[in-house]
Protein backbone atom coordinates (compact mmCIF):
# COMPACT_ATOMS: atom_id res chain seq x y z
CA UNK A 1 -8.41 -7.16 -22.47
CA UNK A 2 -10.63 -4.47 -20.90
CA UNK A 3 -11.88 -5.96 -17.46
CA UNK A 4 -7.81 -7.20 -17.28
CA UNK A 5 -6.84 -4.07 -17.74
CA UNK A 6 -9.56 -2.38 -15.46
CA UNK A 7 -8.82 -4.94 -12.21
CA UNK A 8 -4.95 -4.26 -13.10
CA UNK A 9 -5.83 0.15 -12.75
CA UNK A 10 -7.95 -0.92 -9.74
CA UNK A 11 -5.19 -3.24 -8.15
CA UNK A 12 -2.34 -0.68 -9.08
CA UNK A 13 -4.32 1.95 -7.25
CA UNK A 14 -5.09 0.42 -4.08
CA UNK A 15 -1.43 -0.48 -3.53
CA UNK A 16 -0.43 2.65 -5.02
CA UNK A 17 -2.44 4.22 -1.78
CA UNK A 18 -1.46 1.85 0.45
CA UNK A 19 2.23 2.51 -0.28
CA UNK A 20 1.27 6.26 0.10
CA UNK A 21 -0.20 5.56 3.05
CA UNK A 22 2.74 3.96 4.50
CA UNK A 23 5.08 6.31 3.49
CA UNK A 24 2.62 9.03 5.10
CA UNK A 25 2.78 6.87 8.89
CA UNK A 26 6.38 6.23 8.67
CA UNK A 27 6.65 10.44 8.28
CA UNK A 28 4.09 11.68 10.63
CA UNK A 29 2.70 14.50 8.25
CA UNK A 30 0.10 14.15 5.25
CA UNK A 31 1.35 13.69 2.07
CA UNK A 32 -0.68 15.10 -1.11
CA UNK A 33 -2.06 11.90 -2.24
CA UNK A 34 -2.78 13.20 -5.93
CA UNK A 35 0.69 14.46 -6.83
CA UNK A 36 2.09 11.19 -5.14
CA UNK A 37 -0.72 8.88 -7.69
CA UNK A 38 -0.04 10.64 -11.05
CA UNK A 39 3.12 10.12 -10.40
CA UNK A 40 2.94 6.14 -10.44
CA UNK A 41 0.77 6.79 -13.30
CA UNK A 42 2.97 8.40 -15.41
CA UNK A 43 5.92 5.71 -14.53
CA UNK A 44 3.13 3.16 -15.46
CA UNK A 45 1.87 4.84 -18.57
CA UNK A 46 5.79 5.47 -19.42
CA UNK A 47 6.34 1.63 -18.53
CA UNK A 48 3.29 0.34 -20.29
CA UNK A 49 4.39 2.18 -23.58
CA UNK A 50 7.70 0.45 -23.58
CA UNK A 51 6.80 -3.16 -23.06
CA UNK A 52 6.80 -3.31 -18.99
CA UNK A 53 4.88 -4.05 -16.21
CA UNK A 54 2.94 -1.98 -14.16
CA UNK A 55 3.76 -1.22 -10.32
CA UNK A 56 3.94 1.03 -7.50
CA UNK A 57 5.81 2.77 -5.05
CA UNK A 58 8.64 0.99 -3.57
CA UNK A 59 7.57 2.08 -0.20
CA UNK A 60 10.29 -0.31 1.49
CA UNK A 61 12.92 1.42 0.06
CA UNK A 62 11.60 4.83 0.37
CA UNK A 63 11.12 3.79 4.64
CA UNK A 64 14.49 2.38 4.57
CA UNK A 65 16.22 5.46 3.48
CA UNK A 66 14.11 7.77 5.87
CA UNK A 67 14.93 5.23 9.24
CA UNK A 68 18.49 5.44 8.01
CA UNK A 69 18.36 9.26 7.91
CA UNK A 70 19.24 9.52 3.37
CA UNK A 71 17.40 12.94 2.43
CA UNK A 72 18.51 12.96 -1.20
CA UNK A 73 18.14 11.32 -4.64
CA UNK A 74 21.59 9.79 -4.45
CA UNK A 75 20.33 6.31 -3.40
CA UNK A 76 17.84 5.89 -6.08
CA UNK A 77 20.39 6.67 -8.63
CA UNK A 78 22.40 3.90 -6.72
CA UNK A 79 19.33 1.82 -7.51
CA UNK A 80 18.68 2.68 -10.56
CA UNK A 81 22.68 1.90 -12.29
CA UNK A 82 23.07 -1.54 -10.49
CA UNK A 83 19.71 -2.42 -12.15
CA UNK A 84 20.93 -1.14 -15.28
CA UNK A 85 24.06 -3.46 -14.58
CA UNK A 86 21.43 -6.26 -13.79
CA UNK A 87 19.42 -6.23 -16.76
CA UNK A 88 22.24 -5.55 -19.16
CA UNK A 89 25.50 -6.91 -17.64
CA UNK A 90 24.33 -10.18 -16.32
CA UNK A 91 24.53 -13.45 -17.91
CA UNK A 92 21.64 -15.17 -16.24
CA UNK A 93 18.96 -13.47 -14.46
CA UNK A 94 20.29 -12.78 -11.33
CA UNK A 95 18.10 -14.73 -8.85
CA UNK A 96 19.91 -17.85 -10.43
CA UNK A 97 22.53 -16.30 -8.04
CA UNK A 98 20.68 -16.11 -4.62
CA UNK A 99 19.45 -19.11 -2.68
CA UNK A 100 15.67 -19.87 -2.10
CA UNK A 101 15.47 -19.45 1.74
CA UNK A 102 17.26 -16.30 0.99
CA UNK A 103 13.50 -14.98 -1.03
CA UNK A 104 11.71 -16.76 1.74
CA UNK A 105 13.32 -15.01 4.41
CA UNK A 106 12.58 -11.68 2.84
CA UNK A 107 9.18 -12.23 2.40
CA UNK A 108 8.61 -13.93 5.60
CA UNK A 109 10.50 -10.48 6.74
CA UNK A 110 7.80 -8.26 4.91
CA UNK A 111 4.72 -10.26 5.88
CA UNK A 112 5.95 -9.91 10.04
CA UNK A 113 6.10 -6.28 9.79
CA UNK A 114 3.12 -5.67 7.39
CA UNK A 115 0.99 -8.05 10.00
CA UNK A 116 2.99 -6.61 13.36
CA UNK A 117 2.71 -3.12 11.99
CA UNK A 118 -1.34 -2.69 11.14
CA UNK A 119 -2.60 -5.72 13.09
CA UNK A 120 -1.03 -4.76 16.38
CA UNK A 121 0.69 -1.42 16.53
CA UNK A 122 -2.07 0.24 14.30
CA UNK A 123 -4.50 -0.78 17.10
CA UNK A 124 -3.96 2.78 19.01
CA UNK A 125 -4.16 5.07 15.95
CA UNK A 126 -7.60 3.74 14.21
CA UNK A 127 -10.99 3.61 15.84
CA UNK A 128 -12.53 0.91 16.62
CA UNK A 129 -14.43 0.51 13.71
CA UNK A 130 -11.71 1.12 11.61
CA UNK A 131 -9.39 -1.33 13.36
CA UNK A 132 -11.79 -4.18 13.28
CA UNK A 133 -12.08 -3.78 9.54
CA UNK A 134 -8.54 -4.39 9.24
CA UNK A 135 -8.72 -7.26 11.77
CA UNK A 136 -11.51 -8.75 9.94
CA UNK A 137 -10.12 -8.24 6.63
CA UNK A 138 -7.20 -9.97 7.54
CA UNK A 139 -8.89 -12.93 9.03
CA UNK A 140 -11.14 -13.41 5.75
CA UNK A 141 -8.27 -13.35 3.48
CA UNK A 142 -6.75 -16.14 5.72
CA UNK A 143 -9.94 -18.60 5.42
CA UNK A 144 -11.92 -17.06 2.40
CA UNK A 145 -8.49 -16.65 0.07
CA UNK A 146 -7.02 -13.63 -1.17
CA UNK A 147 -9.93 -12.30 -3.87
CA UNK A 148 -12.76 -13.16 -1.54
CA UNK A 149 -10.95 -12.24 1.75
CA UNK A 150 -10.39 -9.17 -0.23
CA UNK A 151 -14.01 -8.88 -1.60
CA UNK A 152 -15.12 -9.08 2.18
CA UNK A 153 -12.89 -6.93 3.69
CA UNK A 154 -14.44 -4.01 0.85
CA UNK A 155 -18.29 -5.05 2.04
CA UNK A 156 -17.14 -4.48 5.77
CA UNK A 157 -15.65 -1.22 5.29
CA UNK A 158 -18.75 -0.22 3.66
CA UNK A 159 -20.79 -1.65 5.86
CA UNK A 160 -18.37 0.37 8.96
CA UNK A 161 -18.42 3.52 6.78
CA UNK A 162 -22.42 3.19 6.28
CA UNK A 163 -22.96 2.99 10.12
CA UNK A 164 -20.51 5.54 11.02
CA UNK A 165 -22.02 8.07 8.52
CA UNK A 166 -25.38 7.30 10.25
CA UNK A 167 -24.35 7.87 13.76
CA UNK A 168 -23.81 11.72 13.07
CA UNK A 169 -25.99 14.16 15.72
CA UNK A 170 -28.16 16.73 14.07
CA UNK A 171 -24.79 19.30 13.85
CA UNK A 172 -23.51 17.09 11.50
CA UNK A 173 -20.06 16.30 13.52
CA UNK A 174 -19.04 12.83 14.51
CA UNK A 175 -20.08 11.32 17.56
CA UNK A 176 -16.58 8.81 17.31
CA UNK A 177 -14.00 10.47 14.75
CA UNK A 178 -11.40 8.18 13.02
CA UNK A 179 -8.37 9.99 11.10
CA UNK A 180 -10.24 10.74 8.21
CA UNK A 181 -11.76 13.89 7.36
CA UNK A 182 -15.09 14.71 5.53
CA UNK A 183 -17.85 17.23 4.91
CA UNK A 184 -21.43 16.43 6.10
CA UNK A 185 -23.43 18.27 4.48
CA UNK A 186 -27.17 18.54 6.60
């Protein structure tokens, strides 16, 4: 159960930062990353203890509401009572009630603006470094699969971290700075 468990804190996490990160883009202002991931882990140690499944942020939702201009809890009330009504009011799970192409077309939906949103608009806001990680993370996923695509995409960003950390000048400050922030300590 252990390395399950461990890939499942390590997937949970990524996404969990990912949706953060999303969230952060769509507002234009940092958000404090922490707070934001002991939250999820307290709705997944809260879910865990009571049978369910583990999960993030839903970051569409949250984008959703902000585009459409909702500043209060009222729609994730909304939320929460018609899945209430789901779970507990319906006699058969209730994607007995929705066609197939209706789920494709979603997802096809999601995986347009994912791709459209950090494969060509995100182009302007990363370095190049940065950017090509993505681009070549993407493209390994496509012909390596998912897990090794994955696996690849990590090694590059290490391998991009390892030779921006080198190219420093003698002050310590980067010669090409991305949008994240850290100490060098000389």
């Amino acid at each position: 159960v252990l390395p399950n468990w461990l890939a499942m804190v390590c997937v949970v996490a990524f996404s969990s930062s990912l949706d953060v990160a999303a969230i952060e883009m769509e507002l234009g202002r940092p958000l404090d990353y922490d707070s934001e991931l002991q939250t999820v882990g307290l709705g997944n140690l809260v879910s865990g203890g009571l049978g369910g499944f583990s999960g993030s942020y839903i970051f569409s939702q949250t984008i959703l509401n902000m585009r459409g201009g909702v500043a209060n809890r009222l729609s994730g009330v909304v939320v929460f009572v018609l899945e209430l009504v789901l779970v507990f009011g319906c006699p058969a799970p209730p994607t007995a009630f929705c066609p197939t192409g209706a789920f494709g077309g979603l997802l096809l939906l999601i995986c347009l603006e994912l791709t459209t949103e950090w494969l060509w608009h995100a182009r302007h806001r990363f370095s190049v470094a940065e950017y090509s990680v993505c681009v070549f993370t993407f493209c390994a996923i496509q012909s390596l699969g998912l897990e090794a695509g994955f696996a690849a995409g990590l090694v590059g960003a290490g391998l991009a971290f390892a030779c921006s950390y080198a190219d420093t000048d003698a002050g310590g400050v980067l010669l090409r700075p991305s949008g994240a922030c850290r100490s060098v300590a000389m």
